[in-house]
PDB file of N, CA and C in Angstrom:
ATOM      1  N   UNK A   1     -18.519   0.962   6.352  1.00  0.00           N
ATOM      2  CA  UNK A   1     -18.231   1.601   7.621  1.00  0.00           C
ATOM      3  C   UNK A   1     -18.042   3.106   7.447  1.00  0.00           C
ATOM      4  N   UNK A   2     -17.461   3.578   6.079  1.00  0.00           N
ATOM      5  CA  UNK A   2     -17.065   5.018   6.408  1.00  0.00           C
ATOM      6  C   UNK A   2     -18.716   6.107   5.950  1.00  0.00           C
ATOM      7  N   UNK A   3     -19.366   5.399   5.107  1.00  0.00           N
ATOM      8  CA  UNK A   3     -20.580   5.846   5.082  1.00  0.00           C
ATOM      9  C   UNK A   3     -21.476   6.220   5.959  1.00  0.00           C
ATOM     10  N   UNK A   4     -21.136   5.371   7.580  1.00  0.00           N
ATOM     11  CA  UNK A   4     -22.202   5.175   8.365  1.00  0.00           C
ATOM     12  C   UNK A   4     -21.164   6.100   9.565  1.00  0.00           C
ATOM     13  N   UNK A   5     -19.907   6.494   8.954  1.00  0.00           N
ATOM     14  CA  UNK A   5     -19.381   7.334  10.076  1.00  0.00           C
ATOM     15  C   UNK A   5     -18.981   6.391  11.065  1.00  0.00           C
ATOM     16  N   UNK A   6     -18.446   5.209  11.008  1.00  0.00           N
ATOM     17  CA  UNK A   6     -17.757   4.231  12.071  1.00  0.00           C
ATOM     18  C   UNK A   6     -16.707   3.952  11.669  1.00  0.00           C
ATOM     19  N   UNK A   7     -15.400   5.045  11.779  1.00  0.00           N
ATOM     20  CA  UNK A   7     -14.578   5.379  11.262  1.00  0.00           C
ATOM     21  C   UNK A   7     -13.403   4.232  11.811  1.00  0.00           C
ATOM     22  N   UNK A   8     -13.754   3.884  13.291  1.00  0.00           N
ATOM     23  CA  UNK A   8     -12.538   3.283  13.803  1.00  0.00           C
ATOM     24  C   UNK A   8     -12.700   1.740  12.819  1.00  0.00           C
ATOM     25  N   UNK A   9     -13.895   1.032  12.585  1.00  0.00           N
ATOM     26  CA  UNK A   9     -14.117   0.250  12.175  1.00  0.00           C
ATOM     27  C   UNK A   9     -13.422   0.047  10.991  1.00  0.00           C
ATOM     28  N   UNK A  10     -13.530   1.034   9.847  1.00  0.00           N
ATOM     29  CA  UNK A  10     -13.324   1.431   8.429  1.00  0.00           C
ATOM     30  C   UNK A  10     -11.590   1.416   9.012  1.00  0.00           C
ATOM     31  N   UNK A  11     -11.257   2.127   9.528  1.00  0.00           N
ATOM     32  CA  UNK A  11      -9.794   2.054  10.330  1.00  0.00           C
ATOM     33  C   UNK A  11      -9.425   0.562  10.591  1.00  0.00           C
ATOM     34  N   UNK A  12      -9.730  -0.319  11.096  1.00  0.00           N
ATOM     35  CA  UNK A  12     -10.065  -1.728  11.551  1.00  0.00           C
ATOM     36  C   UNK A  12      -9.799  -2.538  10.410  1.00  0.00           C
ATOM     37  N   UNK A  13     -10.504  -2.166   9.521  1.00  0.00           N
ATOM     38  CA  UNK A  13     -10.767  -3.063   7.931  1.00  0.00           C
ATOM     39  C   UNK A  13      -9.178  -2.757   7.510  1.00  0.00           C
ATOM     40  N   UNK A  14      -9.342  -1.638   6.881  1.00  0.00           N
ATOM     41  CA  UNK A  14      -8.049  -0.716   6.420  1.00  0.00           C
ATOM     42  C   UNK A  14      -6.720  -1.821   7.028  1.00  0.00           C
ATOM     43  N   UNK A  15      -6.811  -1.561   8.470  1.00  0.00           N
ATOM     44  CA  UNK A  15      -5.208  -2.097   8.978  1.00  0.00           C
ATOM     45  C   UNK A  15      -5.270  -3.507   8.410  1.00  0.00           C
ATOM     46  N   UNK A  16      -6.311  -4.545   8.563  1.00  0.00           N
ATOM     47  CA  UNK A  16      -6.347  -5.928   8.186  1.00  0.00           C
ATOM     48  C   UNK A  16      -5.884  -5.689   6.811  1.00  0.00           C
ATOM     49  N   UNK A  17      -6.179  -5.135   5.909  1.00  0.00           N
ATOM     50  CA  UNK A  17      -5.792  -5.068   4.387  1.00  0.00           C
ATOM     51  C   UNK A  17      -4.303  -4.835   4.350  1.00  0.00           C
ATOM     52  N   UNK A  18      -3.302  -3.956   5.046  1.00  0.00           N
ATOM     53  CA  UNK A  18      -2.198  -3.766   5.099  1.00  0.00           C
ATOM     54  C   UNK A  18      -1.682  -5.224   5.474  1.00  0.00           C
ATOM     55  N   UNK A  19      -1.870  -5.631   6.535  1.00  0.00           N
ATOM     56  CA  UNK A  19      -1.855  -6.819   7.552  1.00  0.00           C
ATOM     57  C   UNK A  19      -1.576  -7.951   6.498  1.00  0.00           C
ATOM     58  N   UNK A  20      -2.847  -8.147   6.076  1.00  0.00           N
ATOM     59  CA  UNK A  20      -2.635  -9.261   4.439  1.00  0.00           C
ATOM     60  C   UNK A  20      -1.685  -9.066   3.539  1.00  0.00           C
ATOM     61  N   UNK A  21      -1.336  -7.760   3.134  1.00  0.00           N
ATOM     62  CA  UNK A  21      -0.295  -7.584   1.769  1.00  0.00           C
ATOM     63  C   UNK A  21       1.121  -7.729   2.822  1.00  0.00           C
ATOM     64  N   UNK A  22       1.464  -7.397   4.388  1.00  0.00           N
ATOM     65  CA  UNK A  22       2.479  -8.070   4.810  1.00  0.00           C
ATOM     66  C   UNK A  22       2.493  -9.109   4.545  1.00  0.00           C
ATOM     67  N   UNK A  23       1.713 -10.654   5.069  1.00  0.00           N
ATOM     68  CA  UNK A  23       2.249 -11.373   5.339  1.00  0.00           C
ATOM     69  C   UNK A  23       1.926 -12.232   3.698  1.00  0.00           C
ATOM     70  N   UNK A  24       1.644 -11.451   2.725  1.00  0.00           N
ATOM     71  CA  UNK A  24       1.989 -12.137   1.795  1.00  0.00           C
ATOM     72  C   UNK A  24       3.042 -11.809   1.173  1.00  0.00           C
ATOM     73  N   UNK A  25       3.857 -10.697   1.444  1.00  0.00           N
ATOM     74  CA  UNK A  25       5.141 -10.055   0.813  1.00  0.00           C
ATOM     75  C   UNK A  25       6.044 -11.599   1.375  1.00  0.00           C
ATOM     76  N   UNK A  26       5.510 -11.554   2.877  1.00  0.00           N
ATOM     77  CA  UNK A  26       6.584 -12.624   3.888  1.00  0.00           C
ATOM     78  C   UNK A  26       6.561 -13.747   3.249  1.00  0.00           C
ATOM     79  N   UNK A  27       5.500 -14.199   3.215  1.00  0.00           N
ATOM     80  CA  UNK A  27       5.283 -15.563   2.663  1.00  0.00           C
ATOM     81  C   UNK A  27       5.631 -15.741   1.028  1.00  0.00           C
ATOM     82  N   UNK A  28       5.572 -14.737  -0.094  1.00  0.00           N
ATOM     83  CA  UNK A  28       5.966 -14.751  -1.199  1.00  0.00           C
ATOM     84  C   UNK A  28       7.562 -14.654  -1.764  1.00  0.00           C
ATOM     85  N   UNK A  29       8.119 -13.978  -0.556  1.00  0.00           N
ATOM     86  CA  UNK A  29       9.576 -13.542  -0.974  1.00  0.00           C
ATOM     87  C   UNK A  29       9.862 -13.544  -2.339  1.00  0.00           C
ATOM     88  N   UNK A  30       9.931 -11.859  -2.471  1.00  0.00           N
ATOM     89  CA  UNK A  30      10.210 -11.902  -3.896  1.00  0.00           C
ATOM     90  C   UNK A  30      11.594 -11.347  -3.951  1.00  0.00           C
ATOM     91  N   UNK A  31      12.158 -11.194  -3.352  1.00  0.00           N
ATOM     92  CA  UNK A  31      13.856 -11.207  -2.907  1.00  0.00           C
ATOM     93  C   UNK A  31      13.933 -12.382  -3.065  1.00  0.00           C
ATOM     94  N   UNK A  32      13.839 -13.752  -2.830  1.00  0.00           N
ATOM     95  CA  UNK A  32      14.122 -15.124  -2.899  1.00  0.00           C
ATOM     96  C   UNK A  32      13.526 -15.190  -4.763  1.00  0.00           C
ATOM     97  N   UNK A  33      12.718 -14.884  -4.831  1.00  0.00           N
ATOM     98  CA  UNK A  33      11.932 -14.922  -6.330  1.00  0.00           C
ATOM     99  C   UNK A  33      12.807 -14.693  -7.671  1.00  0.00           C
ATOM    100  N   UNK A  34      13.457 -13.422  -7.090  1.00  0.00           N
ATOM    101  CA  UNK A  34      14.069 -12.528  -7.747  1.00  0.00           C
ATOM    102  C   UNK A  34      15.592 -13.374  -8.774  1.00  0.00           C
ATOM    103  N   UNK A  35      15.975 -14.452  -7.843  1.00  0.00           N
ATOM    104  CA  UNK A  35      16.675 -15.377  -8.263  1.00  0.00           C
ATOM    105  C   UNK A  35      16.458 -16.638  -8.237  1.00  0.00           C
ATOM    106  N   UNK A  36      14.779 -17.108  -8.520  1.00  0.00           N
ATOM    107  CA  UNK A  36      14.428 -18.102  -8.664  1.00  0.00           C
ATOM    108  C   UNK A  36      13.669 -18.166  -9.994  1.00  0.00           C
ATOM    109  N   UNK A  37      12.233 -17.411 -10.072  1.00  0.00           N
ATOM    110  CA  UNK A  37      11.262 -17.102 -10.927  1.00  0.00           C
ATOM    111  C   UNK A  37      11.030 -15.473 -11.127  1.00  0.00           C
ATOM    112  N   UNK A  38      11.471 -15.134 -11.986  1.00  0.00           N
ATOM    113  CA  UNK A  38      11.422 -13.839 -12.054  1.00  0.00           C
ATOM    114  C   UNK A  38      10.092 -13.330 -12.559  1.00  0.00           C
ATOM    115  N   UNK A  39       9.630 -14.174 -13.197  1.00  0.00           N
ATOM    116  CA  UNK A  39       8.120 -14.150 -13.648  1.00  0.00           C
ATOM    117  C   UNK A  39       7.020 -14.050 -12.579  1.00  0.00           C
ATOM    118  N   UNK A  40       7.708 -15.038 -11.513  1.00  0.00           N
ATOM    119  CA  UNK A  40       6.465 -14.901 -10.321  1.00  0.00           C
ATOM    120  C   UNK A  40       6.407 -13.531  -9.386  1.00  0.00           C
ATOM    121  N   UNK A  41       8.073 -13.051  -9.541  1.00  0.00           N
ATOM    122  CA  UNK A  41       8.434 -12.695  -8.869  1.00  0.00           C
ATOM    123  C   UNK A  41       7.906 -10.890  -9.230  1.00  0.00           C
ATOM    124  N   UNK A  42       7.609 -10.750 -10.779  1.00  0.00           N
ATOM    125  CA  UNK A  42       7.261 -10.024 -11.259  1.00  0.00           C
ATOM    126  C   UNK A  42       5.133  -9.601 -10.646  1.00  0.00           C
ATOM    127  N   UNK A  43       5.043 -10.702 -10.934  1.00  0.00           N
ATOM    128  CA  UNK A  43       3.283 -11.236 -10.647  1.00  0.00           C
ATOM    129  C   UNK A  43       2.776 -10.386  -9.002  1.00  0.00           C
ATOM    130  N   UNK A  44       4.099 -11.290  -8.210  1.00  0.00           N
ATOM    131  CA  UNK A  44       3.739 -10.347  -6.701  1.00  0.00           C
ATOM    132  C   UNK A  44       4.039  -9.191  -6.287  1.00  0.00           C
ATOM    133  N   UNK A  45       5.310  -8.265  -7.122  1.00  0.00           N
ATOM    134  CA  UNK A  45       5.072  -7.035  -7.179  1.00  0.00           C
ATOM    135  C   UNK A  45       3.795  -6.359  -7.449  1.00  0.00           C
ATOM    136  N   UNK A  46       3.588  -6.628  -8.654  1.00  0.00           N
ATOM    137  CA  UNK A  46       2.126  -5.984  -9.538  1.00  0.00           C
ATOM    138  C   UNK A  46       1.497  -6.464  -8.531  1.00  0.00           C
ATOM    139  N   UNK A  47       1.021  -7.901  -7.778  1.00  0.00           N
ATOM    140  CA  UNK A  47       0.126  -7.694  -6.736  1.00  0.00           C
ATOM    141  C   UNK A  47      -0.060  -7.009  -5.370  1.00  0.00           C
ATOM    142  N   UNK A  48       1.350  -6.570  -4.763  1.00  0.00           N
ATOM    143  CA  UNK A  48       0.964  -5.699  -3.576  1.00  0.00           C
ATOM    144  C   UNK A  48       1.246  -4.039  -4.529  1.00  0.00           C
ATOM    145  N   UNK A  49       1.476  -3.984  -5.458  1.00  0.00           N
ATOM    146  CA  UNK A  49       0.999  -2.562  -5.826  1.00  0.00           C
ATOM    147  C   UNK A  49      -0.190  -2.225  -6.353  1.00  0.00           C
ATOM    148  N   UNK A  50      -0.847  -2.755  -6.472  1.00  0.00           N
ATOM    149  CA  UNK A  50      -2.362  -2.870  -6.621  1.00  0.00           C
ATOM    150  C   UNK A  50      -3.127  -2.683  -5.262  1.00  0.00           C
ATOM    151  N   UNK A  51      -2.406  -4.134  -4.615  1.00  0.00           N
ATOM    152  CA  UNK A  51      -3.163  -3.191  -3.087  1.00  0.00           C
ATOM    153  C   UNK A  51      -2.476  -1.971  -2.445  1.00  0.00           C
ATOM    154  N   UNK A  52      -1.608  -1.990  -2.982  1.00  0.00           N
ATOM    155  CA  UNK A  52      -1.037  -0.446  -2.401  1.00  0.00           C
ATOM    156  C   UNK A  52      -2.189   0.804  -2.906  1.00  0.00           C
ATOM    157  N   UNK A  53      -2.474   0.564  -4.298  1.00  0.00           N
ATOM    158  CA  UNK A  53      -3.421   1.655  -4.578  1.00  0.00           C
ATOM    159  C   UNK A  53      -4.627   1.295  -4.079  1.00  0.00           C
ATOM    160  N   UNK A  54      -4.948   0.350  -3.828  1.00  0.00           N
ATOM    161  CA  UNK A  54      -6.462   0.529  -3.065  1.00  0.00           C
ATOM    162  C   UNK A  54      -6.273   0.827  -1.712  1.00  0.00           C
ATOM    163  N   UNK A  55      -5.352   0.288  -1.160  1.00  0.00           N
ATOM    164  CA  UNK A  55      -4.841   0.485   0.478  1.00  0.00           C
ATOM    165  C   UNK A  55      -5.165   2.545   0.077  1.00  0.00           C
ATOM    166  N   UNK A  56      -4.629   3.021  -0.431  1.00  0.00           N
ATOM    167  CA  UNK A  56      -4.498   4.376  -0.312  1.00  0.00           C
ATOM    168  C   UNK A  56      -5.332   5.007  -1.375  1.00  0.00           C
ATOM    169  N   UNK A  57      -6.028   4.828  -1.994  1.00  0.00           N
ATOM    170  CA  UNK A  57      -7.462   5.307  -2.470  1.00  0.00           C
ATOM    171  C   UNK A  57      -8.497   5.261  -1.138  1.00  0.00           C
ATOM    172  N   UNK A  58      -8.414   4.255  -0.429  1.00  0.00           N
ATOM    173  CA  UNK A  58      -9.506   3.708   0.429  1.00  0.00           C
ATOM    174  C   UNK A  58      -8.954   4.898   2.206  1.00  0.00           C
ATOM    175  N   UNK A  59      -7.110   4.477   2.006  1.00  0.00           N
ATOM    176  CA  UNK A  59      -7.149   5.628   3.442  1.00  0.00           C
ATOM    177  C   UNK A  59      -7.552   7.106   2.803  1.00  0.00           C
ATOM    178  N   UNK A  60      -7.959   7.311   1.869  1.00  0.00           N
ATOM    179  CA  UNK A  60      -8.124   9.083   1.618  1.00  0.00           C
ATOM    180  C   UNK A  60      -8.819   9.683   2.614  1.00  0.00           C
ATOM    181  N   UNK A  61      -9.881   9.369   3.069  1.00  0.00           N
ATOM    182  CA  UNK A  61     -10.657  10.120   3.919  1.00  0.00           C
ATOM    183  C   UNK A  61     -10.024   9.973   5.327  1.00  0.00           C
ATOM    184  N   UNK A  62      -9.234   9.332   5.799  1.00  0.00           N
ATOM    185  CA  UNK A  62      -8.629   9.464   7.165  1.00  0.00           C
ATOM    186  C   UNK A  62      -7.280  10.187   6.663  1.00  0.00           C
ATOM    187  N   UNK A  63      -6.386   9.873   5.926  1.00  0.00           N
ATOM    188  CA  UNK A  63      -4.824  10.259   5.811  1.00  0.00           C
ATOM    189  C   UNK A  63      -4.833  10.791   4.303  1.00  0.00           C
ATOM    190  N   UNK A  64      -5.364  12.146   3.952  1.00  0.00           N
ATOM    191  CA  UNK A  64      -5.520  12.710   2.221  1.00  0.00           C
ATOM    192  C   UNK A  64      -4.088  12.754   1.908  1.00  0.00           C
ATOM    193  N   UNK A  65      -2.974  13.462   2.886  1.00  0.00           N
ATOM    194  CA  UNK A  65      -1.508  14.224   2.425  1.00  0.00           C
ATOM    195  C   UNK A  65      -1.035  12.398   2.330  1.00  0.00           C
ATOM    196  N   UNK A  66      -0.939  11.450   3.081  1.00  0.00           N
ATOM    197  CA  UNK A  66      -0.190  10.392   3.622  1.00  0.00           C
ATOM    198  C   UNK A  66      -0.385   9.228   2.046  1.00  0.00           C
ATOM    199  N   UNK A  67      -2.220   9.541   2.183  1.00  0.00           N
ATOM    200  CA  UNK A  67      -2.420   8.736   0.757  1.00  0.00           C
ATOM    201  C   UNK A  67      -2.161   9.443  -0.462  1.00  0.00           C
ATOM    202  N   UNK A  68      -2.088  10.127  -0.972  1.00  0.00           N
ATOM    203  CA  UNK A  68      -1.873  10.907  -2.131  1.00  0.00           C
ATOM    204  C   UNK A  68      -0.454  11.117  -2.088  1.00  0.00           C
ATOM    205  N   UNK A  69       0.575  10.898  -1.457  1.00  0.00           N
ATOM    206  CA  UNK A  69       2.281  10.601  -1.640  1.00  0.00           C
ATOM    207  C   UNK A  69       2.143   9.226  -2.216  1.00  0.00           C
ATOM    208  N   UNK A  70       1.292   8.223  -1.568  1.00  0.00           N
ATOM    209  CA  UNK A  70       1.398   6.773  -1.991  1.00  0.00           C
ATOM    210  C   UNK A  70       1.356   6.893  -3.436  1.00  0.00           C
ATOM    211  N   UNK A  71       0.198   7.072  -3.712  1.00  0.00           N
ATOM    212  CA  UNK A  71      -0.437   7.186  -5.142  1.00  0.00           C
ATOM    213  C   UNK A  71       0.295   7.885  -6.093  1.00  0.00           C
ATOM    214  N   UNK A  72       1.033   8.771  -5.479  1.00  0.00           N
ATOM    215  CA  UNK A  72       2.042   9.963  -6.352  1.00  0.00           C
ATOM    216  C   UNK A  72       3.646   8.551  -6.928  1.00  0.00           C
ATOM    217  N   UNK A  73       3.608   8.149  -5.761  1.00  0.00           N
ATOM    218  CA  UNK A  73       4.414   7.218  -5.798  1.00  0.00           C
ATOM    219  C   UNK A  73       4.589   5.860  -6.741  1.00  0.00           C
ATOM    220  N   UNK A  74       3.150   5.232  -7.131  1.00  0.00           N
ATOM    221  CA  UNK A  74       2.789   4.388  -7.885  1.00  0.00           C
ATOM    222  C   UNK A  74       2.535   5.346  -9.213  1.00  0.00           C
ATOM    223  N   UNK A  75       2.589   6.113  -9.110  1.00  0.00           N
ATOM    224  CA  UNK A  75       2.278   6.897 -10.826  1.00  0.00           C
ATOM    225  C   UNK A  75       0.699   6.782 -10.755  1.00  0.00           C
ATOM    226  N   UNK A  76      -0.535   7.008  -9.539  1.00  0.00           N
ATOM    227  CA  UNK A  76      -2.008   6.603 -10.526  1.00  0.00           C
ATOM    228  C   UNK A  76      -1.691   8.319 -10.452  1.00  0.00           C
ATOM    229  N   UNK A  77      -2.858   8.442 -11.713  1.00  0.00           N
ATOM    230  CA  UNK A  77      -3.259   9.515 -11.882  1.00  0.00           C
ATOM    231  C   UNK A  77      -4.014  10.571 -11.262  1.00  0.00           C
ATOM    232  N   UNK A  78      -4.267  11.745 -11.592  1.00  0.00           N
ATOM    233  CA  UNK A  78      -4.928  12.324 -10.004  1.00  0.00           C
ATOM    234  C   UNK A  78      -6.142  12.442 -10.548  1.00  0.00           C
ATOM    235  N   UNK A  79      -7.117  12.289 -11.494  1.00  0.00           N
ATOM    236  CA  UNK A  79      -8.211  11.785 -11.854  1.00  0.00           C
ATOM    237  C   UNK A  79      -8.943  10.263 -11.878  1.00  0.00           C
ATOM    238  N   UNK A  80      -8.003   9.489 -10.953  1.00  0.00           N
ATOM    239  CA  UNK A  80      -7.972   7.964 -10.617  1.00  0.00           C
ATOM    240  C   UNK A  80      -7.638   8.032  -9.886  1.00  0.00           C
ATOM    241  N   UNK A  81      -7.847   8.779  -8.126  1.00  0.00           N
ATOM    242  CA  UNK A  81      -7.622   8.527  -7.182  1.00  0.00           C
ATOM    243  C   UNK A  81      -9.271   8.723  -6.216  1.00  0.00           C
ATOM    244  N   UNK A  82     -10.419   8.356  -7.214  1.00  0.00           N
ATOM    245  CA  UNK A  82     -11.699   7.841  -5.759  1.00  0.00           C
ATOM    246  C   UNK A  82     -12.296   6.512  -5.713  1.00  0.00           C
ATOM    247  N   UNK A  83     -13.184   6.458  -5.243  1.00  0.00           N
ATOM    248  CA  UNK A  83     -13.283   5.307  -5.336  1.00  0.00           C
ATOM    249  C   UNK A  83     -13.948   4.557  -5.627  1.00  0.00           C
ATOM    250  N   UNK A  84     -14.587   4.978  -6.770  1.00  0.00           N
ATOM    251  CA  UNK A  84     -15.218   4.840  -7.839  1.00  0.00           C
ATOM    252  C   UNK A  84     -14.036   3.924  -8.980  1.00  0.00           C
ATOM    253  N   UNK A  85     -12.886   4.263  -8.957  1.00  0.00           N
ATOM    254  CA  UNK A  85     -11.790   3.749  -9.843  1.00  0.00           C
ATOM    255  C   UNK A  85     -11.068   2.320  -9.515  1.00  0.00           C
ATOM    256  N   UNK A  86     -11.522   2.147  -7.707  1.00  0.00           N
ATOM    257  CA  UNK A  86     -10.747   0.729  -7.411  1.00  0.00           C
ATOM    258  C   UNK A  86     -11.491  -0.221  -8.170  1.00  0.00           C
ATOM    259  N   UNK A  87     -12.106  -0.533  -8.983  1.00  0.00           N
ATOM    260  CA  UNK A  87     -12.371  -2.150  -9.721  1.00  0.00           C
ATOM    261  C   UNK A  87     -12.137  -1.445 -11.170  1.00  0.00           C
ATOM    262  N   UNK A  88     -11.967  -0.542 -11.952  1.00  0.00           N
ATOM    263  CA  UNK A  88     -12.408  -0.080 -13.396  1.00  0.00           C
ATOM    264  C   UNK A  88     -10.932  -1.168 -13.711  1.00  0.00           C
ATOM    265  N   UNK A  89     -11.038  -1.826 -14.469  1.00  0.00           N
ATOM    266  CA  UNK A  89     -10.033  -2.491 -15.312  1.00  0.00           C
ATOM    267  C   UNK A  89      -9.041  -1.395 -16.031  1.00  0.00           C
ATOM    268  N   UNK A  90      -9.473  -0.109 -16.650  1.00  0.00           N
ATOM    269  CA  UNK A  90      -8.669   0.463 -17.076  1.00  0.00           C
ATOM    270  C   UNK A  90      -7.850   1.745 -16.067  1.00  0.00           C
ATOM    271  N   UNK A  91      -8.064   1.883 -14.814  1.00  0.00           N
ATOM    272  CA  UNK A  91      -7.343   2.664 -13.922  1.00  0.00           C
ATOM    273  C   UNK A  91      -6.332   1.411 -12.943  1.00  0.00           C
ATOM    274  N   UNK A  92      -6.301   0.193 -13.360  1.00  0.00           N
ATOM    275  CA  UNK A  92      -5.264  -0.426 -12.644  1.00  0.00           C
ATOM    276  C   UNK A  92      -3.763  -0.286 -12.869  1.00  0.00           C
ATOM    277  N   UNK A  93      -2.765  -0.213 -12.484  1.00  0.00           N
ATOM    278  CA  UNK A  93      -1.111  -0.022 -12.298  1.00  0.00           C
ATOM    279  C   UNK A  93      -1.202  -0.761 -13.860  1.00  0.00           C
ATOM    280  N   UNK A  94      -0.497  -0.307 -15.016  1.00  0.00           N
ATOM    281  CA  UNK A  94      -0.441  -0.669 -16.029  1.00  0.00           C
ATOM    282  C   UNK A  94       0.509  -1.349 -15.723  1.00  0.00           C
ATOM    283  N   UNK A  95       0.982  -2.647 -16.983  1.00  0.00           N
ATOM    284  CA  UNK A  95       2.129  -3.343 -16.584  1.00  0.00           C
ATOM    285  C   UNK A  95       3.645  -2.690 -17.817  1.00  0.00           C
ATOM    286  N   UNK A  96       3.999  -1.926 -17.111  1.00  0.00           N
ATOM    287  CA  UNK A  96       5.323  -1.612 -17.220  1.00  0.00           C
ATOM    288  C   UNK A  96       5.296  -0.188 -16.927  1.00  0.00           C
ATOM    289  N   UNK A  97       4.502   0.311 -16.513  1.00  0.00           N
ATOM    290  CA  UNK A  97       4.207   1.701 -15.967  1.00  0.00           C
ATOM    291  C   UNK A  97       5.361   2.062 -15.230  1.00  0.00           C
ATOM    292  N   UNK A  98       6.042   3.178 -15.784  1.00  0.00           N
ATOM    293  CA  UNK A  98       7.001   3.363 -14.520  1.00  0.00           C
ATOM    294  C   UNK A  98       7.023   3.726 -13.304  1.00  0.00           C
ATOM    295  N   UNK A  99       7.507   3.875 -12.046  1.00  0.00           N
ATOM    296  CA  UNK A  99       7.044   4.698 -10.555  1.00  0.00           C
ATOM    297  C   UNK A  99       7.764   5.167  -9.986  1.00  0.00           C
ATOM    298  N   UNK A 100       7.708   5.964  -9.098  1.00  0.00           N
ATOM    299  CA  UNK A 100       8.947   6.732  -8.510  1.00  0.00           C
ATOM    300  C   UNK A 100       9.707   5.845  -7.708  1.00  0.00           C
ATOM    301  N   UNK A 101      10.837   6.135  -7.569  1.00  0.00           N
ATOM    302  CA  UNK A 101      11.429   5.234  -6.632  1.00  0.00           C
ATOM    303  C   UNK A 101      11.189   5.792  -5.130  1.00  0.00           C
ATOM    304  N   UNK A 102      10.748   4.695  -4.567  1.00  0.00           N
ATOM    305  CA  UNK A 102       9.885   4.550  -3.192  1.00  0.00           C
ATOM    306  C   UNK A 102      10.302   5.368  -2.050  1.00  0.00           C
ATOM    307  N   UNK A 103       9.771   6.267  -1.291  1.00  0.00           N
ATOM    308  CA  UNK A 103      10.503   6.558  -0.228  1.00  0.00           C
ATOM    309  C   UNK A 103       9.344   6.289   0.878  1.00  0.00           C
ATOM    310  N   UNK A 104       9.963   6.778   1.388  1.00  0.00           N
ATOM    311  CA  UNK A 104       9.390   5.754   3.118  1.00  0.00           C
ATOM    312  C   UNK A 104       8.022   7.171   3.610  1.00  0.00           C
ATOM    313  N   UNK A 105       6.864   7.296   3.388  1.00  0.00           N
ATOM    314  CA  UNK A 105       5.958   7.613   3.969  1.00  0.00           C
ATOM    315  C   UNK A 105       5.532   8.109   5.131  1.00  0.00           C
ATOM    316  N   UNK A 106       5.868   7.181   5.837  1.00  0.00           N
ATOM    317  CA  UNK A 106       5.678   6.994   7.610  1.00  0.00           C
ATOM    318  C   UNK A 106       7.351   7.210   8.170  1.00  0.00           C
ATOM    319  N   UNK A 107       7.575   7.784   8.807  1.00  0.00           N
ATOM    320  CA  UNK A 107       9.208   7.354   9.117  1.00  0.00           C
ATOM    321  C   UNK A 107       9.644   6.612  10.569  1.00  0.00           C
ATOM    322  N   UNK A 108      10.248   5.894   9.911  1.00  0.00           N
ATOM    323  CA  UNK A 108      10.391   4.799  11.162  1.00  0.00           C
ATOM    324  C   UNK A 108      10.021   5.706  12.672  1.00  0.00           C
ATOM    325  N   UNK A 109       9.882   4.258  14.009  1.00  0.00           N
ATOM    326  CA  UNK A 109       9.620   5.008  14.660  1.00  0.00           C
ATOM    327  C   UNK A 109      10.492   4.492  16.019  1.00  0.00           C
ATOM    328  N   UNK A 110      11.599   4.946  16.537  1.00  0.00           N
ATOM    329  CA  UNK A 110      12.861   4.330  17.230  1.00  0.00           C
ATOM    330  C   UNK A 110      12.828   4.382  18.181  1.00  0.00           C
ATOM    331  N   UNK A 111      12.702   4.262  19.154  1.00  0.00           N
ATOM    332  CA  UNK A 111      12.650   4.503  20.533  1.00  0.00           C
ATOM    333  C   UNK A 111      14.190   4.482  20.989  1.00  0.00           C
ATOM    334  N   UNK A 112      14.591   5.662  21.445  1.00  0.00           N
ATOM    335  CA  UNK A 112      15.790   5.573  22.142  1.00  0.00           C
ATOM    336  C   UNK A 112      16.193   4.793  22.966  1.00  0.00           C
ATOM    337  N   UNK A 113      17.407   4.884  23.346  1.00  0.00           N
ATOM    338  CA  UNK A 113      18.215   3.295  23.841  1.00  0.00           C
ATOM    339  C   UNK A 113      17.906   3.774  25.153  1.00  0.00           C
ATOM    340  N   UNK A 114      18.168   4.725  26.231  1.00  0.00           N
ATOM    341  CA  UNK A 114      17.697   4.985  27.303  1.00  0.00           C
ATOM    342  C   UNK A 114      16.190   4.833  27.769  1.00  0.00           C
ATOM    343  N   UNK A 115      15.664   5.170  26.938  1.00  0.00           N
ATOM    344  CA  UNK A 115      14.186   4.685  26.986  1.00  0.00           C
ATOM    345  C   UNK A 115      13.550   2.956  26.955  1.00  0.00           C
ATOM    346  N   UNK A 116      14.114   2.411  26.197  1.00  0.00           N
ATOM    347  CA  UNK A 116      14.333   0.668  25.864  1.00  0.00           C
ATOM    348  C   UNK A 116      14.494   0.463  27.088  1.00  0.00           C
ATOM    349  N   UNK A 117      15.380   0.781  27.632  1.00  0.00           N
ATOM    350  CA  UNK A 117      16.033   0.140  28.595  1.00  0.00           C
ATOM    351  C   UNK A 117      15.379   0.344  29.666  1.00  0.00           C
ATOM    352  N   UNK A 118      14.058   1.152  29.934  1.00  0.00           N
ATOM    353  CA  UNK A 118      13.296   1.478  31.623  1.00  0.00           C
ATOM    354  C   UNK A 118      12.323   0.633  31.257  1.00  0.00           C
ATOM    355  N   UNK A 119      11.867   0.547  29.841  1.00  0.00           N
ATOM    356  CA  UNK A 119      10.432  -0.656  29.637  1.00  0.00           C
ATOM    357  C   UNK A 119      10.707  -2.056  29.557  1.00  0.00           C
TER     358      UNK A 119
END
């Protein structure tokens, strides 16, 4: 899609990919994990940070500043951020790689209580 310039589409794809790594965070609970299987619990981290780096290798061309905090965030490198690098076996989240501790990207978005209250 982003080749052919059908950006909302490529936009479209993009959100479904976020969409999936929600409802597998939901469905995986690795807060529940965390004091069950720590091993598994380990497995589904490394798996939505993986799609985290493709999620944001892939938004570069719509959101460059938004994706490149992500990526800054996971530790990839800034010579492993196109996309040419999402399948190379050796540019994936190493396992014990350290990362910054996370801050929030997007910032929530609240709608005031007077406002709530007319919709």
């Amino acid at each position: 899609a982003i080749a052919t310039q059908s950006i909302d589409k490529y936009v479209q794809h993009m959100v479904s990919m976020v969409w999936d790594a929600n409802k597998y965070i939901d469905v995986q609970a690795p807060w529940v994990l965390k004091k069950t299987d720590t091993e598994r619990m380990n497995t589904v981290l490394y798996v939505l940070m993986e799609v985290m780096r493709h999620v944001a290798i892939l938004y570069q061309p719509v959101m460059p500043a938004s994706s490149n905090i992500i990526l800054d965030q996971l530790s990839v490198p800034e010579d492993e951020r196109e996309f040419q690098h999402l399948d190379k076996a050796e540019c994936k989240i190493l396992l014990g790689r350290e990362v910054s501790k996370p801050k929030a990207v997007f910032p929530r978005f609240e709608v005031p209580a007077e406002e709530a209250v007319k919709a």
